[in-house]
C-alpha atoms as a PDB file:
ATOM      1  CA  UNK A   1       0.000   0.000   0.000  1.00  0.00           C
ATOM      2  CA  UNK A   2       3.228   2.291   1.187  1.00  0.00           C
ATOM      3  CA  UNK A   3       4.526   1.720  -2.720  1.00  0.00           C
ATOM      4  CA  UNK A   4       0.868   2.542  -4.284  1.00  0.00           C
ATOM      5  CA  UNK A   5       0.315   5.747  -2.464  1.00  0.00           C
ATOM      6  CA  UNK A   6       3.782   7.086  -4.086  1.00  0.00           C
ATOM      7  CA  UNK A   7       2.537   6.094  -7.557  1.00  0.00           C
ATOM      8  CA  UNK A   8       1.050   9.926  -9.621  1.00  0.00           C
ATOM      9  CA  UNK A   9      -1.741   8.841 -11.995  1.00  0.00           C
ATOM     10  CA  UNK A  10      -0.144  11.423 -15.527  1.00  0.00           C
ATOM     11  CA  UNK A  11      -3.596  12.514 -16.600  1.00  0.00           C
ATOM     12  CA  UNK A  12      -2.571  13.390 -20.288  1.00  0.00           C
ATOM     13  CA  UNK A  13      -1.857  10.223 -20.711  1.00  0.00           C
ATOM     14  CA  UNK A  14      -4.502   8.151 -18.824  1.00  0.00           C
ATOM     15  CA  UNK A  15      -7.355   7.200 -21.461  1.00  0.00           C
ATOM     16  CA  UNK A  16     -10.674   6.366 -20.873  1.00  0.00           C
ATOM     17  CA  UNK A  17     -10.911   2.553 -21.995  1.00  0.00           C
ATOM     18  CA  UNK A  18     -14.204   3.532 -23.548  1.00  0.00           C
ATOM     19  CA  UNK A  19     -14.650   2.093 -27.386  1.00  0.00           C
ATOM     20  CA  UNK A  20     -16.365   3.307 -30.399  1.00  0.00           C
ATOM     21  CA  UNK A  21     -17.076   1.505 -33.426  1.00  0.00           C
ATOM     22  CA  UNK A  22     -16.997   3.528 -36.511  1.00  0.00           C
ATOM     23  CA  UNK A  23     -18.740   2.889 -39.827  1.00  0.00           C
ATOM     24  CA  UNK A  24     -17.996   4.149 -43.208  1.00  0.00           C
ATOM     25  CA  UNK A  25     -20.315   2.793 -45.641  1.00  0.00           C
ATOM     26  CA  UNK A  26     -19.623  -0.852 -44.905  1.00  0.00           C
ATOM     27  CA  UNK A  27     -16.424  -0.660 -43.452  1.00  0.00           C
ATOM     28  CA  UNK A  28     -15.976  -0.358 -39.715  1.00  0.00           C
ATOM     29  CA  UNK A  29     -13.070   0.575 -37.026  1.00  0.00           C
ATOM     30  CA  UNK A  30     -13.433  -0.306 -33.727  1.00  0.00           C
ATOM     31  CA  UNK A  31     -10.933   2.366 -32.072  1.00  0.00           C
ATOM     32  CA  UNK A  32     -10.057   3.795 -28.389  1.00  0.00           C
ATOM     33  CA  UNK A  33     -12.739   7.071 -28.208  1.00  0.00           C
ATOM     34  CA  UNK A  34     -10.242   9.180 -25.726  1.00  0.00           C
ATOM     35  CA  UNK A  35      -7.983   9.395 -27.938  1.00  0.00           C
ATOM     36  CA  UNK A  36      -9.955  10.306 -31.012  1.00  0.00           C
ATOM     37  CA  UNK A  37     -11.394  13.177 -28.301  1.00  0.00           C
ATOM     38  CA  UNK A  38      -7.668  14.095 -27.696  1.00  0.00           C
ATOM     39  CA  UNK A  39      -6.881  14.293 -31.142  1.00  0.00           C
ATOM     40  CA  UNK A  40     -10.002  16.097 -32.901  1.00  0.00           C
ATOM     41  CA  UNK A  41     -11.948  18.708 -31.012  1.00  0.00           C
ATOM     42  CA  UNK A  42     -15.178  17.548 -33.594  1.00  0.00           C
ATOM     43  CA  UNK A  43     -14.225  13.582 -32.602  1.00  0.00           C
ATOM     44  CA  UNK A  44     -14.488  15.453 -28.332  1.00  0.00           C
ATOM     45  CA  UNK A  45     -17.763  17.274 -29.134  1.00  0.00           C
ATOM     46  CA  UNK A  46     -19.515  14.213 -30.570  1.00  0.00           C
ATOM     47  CA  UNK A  47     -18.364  11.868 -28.100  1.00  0.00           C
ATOM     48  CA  UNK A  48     -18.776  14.445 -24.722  1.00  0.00           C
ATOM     49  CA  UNK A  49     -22.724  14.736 -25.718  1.00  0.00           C
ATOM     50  CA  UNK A  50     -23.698  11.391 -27.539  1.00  0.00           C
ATOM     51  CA  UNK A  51     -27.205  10.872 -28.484  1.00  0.00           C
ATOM     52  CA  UNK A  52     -29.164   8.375 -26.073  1.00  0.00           C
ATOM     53  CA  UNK A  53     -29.822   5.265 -27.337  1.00  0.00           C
ATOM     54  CA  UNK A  54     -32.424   3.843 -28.861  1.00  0.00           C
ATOM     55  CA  UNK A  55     -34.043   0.741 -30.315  1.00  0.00           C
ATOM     56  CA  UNK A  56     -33.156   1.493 -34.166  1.00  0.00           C
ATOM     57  CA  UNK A  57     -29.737   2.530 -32.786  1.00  0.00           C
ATOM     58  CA  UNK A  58     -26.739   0.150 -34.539  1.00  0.00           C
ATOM     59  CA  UNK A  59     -24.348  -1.733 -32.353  1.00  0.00           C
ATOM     60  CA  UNK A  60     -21.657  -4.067 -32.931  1.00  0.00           C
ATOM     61  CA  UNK A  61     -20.531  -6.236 -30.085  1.00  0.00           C
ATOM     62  CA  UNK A  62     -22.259  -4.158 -27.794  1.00  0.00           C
ATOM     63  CA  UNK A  63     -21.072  -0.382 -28.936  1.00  0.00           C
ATOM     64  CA  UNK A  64     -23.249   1.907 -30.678  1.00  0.00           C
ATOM     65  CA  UNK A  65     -22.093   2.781 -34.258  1.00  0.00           C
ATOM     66  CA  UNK A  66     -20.862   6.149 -35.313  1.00  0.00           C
ATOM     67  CA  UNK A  67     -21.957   6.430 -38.974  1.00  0.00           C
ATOM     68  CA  UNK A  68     -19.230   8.950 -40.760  1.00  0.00           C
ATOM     69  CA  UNK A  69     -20.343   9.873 -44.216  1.00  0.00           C
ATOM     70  CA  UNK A  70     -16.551   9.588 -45.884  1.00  0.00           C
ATOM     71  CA  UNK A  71     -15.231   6.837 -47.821  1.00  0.00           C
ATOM     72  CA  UNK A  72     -13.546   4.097 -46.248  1.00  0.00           C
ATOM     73  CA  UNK A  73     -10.470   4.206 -47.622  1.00  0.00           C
ATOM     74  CA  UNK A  74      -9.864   7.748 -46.373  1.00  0.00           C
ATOM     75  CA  UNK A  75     -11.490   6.643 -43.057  1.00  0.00           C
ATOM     76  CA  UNK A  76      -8.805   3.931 -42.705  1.00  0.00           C
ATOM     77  CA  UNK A  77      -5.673   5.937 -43.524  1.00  0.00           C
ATOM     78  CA  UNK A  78      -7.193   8.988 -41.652  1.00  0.00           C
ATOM     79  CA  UNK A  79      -7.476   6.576 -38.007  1.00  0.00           C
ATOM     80  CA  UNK A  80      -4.326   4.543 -38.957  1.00  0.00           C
ATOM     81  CA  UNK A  81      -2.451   8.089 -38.976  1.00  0.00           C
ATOM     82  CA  UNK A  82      -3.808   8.795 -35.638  1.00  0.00           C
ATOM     83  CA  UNK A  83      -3.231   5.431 -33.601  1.00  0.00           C
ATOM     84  CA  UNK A  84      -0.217   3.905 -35.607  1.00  0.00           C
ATOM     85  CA  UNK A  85       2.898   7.155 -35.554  1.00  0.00           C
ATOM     86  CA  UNK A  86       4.892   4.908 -38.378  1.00  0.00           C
ATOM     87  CA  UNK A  87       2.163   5.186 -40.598  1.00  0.00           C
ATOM     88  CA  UNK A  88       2.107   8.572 -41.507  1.00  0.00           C
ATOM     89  CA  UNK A  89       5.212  10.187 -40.870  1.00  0.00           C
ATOM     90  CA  UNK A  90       6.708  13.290 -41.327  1.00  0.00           C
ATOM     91  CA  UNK A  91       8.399  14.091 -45.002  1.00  0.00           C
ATOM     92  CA  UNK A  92      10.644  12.649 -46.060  1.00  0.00           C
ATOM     93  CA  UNK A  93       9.309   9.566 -45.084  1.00  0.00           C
ATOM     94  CA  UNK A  94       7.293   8.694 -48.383  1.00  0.00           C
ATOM     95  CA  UNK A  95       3.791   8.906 -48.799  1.00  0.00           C
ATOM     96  CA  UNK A  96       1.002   7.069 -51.757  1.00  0.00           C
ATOM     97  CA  UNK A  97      -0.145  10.348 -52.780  1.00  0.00           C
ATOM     98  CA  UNK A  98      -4.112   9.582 -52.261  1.00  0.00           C
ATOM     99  CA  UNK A  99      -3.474   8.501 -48.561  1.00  0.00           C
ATOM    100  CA  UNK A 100      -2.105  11.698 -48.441  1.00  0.00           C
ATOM    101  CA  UNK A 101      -4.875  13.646 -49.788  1.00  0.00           C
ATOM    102  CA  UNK A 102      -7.742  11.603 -48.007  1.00  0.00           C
ATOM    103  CA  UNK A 103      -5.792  12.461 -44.880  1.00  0.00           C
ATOM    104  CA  UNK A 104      -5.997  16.249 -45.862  1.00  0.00           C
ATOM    105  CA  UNK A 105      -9.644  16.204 -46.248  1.00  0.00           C
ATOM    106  CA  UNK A 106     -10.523  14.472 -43.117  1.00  0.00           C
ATOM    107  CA  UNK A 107      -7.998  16.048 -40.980  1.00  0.00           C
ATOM    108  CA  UNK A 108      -9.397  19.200 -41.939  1.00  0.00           C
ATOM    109  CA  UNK A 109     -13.104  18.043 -41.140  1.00  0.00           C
ATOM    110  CA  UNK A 110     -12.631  16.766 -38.133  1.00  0.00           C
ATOM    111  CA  UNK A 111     -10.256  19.213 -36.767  1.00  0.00           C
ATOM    112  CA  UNK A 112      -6.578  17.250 -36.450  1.00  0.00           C
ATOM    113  CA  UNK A 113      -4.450  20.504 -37.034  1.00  0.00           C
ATOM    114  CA  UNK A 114      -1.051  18.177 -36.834  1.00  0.00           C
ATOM    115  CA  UNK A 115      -2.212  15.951 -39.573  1.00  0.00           C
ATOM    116  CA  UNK A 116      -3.669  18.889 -41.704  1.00  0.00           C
ATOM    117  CA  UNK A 117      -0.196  20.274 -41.285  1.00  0.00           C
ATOM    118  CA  UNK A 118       1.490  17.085 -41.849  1.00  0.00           C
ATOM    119  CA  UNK A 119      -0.613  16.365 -45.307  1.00  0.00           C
ATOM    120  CA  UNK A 120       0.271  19.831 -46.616  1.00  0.00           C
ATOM    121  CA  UNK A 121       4.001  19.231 -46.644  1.00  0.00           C
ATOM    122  CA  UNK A 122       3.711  15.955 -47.931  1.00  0.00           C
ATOM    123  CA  UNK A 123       2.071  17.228 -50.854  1.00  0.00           C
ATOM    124  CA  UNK A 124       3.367  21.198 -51.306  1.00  0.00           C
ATOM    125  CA  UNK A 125       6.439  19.324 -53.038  1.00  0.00           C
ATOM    126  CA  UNK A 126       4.459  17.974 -55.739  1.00  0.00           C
ATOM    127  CA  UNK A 127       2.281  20.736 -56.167  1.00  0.00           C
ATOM    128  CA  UNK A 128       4.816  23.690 -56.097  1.00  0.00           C
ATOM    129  CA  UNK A 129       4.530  27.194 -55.436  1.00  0.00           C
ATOM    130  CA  UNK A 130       7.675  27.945 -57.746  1.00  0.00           C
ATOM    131  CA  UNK A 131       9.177  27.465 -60.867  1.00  0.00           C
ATOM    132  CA  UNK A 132      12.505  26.140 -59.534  1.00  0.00           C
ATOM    133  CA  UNK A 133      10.771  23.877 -57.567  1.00  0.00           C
ATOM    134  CA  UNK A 134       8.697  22.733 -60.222  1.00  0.00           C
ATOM    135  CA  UNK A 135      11.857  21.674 -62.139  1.00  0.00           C
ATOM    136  CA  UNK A 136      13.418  19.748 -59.084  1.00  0.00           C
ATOM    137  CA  UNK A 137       9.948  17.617 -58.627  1.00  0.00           C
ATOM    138  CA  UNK A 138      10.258  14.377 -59.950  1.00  0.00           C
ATOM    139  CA  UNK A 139      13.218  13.903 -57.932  1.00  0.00           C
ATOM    140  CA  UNK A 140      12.407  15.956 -55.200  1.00  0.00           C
ATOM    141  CA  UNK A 141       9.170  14.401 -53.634  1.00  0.00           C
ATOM    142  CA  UNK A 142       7.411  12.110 -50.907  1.00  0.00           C
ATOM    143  CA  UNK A 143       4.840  11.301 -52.442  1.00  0.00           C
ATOM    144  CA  UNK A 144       5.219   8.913 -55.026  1.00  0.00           C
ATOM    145  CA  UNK A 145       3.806  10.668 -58.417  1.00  0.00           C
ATOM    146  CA  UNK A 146       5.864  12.937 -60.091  1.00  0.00           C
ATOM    147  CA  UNK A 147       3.324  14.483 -62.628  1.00  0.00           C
ATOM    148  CA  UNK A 148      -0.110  14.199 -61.368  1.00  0.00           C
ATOM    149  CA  UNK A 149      -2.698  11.593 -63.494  1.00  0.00           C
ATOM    150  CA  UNK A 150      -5.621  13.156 -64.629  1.00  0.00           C
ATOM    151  CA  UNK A 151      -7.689  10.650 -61.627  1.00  0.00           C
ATOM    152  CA  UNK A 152      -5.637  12.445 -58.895  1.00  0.00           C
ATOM    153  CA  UNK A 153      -5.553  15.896 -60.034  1.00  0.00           C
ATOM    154  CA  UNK A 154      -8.978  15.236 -60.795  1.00  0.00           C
ATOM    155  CA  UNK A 155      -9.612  14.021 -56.697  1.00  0.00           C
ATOM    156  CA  UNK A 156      -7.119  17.127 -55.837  1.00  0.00           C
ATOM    157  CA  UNK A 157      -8.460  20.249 -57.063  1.00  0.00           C
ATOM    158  CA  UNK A 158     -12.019  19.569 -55.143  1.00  0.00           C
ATOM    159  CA  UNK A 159     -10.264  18.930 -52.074  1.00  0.00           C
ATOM    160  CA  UNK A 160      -7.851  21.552 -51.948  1.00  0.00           C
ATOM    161  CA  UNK A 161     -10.130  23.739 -52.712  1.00  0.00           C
ATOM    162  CA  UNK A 162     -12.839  22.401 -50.026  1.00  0.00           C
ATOM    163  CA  UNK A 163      -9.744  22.544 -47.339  1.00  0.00           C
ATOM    164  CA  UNK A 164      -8.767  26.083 -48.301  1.00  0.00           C
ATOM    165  CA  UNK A 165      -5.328  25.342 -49.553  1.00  0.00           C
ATOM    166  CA  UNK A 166      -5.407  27.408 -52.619  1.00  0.00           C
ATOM    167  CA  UNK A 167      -1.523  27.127 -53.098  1.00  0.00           C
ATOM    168  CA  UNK A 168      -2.024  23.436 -54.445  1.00  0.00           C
ATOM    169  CA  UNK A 169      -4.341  24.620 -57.501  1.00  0.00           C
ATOM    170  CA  UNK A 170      -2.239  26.111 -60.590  1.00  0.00           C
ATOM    171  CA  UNK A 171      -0.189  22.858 -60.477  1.00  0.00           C
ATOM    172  CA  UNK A 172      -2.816  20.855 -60.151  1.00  0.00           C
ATOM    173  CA  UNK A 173      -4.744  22.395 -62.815  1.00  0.00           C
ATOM    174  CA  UNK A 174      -1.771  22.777 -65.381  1.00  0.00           C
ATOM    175  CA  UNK A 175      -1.363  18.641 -65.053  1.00  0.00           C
ATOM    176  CA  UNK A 176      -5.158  18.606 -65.601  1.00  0.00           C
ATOM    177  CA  UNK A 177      -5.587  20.745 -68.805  1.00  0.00           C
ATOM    178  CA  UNK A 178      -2.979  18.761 -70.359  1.00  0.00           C
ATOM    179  CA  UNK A 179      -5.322  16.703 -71.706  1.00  0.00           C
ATOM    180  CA  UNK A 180      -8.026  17.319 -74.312  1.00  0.00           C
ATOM    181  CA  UNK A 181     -11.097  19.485 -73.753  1.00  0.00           C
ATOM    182  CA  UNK A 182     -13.524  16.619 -74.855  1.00  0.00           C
ATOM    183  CA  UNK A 183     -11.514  14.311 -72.316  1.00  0.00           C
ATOM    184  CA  UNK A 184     -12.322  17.002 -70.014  1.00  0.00           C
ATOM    185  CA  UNK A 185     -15.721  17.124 -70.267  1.00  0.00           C
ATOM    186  CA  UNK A 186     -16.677  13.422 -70.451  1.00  0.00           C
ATOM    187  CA  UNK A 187     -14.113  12.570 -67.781  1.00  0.00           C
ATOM    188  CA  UNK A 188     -16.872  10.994 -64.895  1.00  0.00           C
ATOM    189  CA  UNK A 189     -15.449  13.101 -62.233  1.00  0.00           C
ATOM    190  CA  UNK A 190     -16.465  16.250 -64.452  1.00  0.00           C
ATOM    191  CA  UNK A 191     -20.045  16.547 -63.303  1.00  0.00           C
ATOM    192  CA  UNK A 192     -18.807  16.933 -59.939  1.00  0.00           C
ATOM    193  CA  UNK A 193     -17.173  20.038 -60.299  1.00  0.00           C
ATOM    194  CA  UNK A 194     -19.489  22.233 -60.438  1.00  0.00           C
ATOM    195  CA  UNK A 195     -20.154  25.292 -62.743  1.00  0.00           C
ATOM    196  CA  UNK A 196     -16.998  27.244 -61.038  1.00  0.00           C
ATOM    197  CA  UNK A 197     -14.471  24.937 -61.168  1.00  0.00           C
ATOM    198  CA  UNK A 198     -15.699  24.156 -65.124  1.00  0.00           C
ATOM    199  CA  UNK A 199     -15.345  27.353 -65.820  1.00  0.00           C
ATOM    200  CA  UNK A 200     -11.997  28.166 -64.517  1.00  0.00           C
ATOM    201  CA  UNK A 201     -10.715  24.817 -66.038  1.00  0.00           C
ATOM    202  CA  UNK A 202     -12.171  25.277 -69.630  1.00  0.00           C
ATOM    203  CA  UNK A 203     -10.915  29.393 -69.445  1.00  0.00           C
ATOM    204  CA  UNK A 204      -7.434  28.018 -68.216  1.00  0.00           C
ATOM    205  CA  UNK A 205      -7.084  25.114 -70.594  1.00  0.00           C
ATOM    206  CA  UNK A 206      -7.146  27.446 -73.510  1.00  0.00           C
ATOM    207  CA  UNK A 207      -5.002  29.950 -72.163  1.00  0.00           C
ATOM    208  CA  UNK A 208      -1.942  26.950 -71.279  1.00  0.00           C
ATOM    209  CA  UNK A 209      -2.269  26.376 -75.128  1.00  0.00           C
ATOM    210  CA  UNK A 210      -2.452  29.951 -76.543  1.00  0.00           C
ATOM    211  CA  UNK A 211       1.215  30.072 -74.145  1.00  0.00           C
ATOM    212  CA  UNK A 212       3.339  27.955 -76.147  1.00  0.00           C
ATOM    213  CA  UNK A 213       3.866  30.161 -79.294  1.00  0.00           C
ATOM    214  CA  UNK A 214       5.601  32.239 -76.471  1.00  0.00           C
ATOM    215  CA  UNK A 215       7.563  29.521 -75.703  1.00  0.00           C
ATOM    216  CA  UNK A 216       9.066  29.143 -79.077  1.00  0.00           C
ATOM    217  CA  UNK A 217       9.449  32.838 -79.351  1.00  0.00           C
ATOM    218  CA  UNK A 218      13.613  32.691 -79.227  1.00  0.00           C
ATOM    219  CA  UNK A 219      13.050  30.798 -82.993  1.00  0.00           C
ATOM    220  CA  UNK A 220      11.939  33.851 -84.402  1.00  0.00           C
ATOM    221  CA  UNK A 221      14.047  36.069 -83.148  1.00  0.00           C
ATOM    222  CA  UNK A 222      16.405  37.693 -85.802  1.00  0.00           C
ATOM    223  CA  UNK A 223      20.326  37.350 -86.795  1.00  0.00           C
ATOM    224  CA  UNK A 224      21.848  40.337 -87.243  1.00  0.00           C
ATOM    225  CA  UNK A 225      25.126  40.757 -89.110  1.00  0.00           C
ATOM    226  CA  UNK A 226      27.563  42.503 -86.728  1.00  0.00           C
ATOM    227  CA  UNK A 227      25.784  41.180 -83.587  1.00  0.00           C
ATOM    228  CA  UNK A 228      26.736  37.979 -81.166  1.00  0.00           C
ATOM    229  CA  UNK A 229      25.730  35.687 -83.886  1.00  0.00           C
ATOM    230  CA  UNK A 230      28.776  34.054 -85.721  1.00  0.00           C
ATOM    231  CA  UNK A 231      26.983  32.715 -88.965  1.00  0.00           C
ATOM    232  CA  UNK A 232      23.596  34.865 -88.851  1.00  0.00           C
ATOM    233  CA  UNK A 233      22.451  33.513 -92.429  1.00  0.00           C
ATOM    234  CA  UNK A 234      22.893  29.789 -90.914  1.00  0.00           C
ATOM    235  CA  UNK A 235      21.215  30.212 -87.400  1.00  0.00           C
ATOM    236  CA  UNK A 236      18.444  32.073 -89.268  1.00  0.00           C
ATOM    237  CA  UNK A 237      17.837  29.454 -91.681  1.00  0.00           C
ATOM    238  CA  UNK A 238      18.076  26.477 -88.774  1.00  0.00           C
ATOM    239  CA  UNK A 239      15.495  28.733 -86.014  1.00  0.00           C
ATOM    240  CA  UNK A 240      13.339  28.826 -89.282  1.00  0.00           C
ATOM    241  CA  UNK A 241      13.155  24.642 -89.970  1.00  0.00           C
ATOM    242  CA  UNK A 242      13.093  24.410 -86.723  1.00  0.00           C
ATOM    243  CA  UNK A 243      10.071  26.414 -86.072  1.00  0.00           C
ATOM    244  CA  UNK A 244       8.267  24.890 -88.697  1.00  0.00           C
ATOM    245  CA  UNK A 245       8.928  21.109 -87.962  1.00  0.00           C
ATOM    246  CA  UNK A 246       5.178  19.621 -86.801  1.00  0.00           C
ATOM    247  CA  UNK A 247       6.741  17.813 -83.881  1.00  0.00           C
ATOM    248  CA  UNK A 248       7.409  21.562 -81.897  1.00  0.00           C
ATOM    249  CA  UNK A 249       3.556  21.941 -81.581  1.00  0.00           C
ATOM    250  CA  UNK A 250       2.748  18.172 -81.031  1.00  0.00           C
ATOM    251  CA  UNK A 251       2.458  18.793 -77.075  1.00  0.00           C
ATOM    252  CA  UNK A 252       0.745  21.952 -76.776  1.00  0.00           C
ATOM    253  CA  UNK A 253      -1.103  21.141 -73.896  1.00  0.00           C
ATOM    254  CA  UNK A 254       2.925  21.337 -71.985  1.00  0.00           C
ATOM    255  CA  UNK A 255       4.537  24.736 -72.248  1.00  0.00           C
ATOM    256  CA  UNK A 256       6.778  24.188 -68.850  1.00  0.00           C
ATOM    257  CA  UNK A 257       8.031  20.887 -70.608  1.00  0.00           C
ATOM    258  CA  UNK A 258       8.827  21.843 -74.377  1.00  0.00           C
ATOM    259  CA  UNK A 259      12.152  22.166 -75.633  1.00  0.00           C
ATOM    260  CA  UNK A 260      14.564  20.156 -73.184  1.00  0.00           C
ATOM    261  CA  UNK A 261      18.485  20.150 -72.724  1.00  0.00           C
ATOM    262  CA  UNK A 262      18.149  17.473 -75.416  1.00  0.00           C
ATOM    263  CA  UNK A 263      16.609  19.660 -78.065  1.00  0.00           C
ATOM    264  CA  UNK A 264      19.305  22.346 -77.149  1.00  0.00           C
ATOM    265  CA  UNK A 265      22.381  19.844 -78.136  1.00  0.00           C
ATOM    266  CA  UNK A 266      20.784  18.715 -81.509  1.00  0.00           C
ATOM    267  CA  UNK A 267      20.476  22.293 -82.266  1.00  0.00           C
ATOM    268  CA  UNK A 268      23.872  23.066 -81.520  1.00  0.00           C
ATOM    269  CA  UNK A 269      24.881  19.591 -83.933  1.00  0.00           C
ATOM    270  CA  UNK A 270      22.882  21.208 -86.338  1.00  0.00           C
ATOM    271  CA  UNK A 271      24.879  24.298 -86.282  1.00  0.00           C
ATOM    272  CA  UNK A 272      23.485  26.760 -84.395  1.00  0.00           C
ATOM    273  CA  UNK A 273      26.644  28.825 -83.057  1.00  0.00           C
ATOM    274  CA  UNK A 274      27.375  28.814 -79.208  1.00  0.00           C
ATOM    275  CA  UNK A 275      26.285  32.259 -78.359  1.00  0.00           C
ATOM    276  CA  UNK A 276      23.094  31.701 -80.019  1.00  0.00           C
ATOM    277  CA  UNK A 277      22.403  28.922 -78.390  1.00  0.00           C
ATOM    278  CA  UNK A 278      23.308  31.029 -74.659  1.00  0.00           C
ATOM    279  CA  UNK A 279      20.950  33.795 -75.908  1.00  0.00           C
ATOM    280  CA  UNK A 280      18.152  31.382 -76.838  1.00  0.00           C
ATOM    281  CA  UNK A 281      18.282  29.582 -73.183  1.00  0.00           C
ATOM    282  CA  UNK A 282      18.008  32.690 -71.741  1.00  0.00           C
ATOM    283  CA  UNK A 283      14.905  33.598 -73.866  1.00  0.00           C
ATOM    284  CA  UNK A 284      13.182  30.475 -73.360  1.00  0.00           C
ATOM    285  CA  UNK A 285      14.000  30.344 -69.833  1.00  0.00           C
ATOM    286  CA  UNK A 286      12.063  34.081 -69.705  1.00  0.00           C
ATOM    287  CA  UNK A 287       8.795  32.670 -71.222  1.00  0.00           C
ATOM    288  CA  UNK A 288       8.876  29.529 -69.089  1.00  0.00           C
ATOM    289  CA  UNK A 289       9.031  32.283 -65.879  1.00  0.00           C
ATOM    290  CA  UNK A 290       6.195  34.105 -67.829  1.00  0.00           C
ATOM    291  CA  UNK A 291       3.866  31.432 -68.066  1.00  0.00           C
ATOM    292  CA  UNK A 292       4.678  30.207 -64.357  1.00  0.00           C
ATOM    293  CA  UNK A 293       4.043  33.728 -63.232  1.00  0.00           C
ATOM    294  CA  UNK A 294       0.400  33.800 -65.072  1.00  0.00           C
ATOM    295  CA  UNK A 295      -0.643  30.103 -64.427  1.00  0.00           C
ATOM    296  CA  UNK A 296      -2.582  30.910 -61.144  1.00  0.00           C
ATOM    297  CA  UNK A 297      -4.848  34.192 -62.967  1.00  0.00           C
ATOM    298  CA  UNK A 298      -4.886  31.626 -65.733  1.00  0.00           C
ATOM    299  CA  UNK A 299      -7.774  29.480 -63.731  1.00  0.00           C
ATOM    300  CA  UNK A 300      -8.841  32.525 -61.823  1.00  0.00           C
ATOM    301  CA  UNK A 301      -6.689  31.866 -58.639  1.00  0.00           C
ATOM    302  CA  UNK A 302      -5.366  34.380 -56.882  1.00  0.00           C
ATOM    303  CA  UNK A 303      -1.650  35.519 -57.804  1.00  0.00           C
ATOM    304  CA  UNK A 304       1.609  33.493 -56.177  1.00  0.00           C
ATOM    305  CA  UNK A 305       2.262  36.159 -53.865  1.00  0.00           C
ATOM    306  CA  UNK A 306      -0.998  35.809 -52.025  1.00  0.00           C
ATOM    307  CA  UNK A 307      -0.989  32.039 -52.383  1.00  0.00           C
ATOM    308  CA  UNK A 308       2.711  31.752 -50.967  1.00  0.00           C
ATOM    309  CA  UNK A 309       0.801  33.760 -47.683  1.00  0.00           C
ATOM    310  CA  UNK A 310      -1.966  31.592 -47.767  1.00  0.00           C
ATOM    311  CA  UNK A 311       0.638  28.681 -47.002  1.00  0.00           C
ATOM    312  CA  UNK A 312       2.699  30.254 -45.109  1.00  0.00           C
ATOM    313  CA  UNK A 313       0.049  30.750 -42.839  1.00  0.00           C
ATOM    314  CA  UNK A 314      -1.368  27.145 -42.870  1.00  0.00           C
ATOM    315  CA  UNK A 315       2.099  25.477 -42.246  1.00  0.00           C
ATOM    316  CA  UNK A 316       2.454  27.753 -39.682  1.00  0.00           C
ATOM    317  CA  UNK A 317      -0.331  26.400 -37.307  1.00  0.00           C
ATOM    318  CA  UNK A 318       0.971  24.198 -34.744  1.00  0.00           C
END
């Protein structure tokens, strides 16, 4: 008895044994309540006042069932986050890039700030807020996507916009519209949208292709005699085939990917002189800042600036 009465009871960490059973559609998680409550202040106000029972109420071994109108799959990640600490862990530990964003979108429901958090940087890396970082993601991400498929920036652009993280968007978008407006349109997850998000994609789509003649804009810039050129009659002559070859305007739909280091050696085997080929780079390399700079107005976003406050802000919360 002398050793018991020495023993402090740490009340942070002494949890109620009480269970709740959880139901998403017909998928259930039977899960400690206290520490849901600890976690979630929505999770603490549904559990401090629960509704009295009832004949029609649903039980499973005994517990009543908590019906949460989510799907199951984001349920399970979302609960596995908060009750297993290897699951979901901190960049750069790497991440499937839906668990990621069904985490988002329940953490922000029901109130988890850490996970919220936690989601954000898992996926601001993917979804950049600049153009250097842009470059660097494929090899610079937890998540494990480089480009977004049209099915996950099709899941993304709903939910970042339902969670208020705005900075996720103009990438998101940009990997959208680089398909075809009738893909678009019939895509299944289209209808869901809603007239808003239609019209900023459709406005934005045409606006990502009108960009790319400004891509190609160092082909048609002039030789002059008595300038940097070294042979302006041959760099002339090799901008102009090389403006007009079909494969140039193939990928329209990709004005931050056109023209790669590749394309910049077989022009210089073809004969384009050196300092050309500096002066060029540094033109292209202007219009791909252009477009990057007009990509959020382009699907009626606010401009990077704001955005970059926006998270700021939200990585910010503790």
């Amino acid at each position: 008895m002398a050793a018991n009465a020495s023993i402090q009871k740490s009340e942070a960490l002494w949890f109620s044994p009480e269970v709740v059973i959880l139901r998403a559609d017909t998928r259930v998680f039977r899960v400690f309540a206290a520490i849901l409550k600890a976690q979630s202040s929505v999770f603490a106000d549904m559990f401090t006042f629960p509704q009295p029972p009832s004949a029609d109420m649903e039980s499973i071994d005994g517990f009543p069932v908590v019906e949460l109108h989510d799907k199951p799959e984001d349920v399970e990640v979302f609960l596995k986050a908060i009750f297993d600490s290897s699951f979901f862990a901190p960049p750069w530990a790497e991440i499937e890039y839906d668990h990621a964003l069904g985490i988002l979108r329940l953490a922000h429901k029901y109130d988890v700030p850490f996970l919220r958090r936690r989601a954000l940087e898992h996926l601001n890396p993917a979804l950049p807020t600049n153009l250097t970082a842009y470059n660097d993601r494929k090899g610079n991400n937890t998540v494990s996507f480089a480009a977004l498929r049209v099915s996950r920036a099709l899941a993304t652009i709903p939910i970042a916009t339902e969670v208020g993280a705005l900075w996720l968007l103009p990438v998101a978008y940009y990997d959208l519209c680089k398909q075809s407006a009738e893909q678009l349109i019939f895509d299944a997850s289209w209808k869901d949208f809603g007239e808003k998000v239609q019209r900023a994609c459709l406005i934005g789509h045409a606006a990502q292709r009108n960009h790319l003649h400004k891509i190609y804009r160092f082909l048609s810039v002039v030789k002059k005699t008595g300038g940097s050129c070294a042979n302006p009659t041959k760099c002339n002559a090799l901008c102009q085939r090389m403006s007009l070859h079909p494969s140039l305007w193939t990928h329209n739909a990709y004005p931050l990917e056109v023209w790669s280091e590749d394309e910049w050696r077989r022009a210089a085997d073809h004969g384009m002189c050196n300092n050309c080929v500096v002066e060029s780079k540094a033109f292209h390399a202007a219009a791909r800042q252009e477009f990057w700079d007009q990509l959020p107005q382009m699907f009626s976003l606010p401009g990077w600036a704001e955005l970059e406050e926006m998270k700021r802000v939200a990585l910010s919360v503790p």
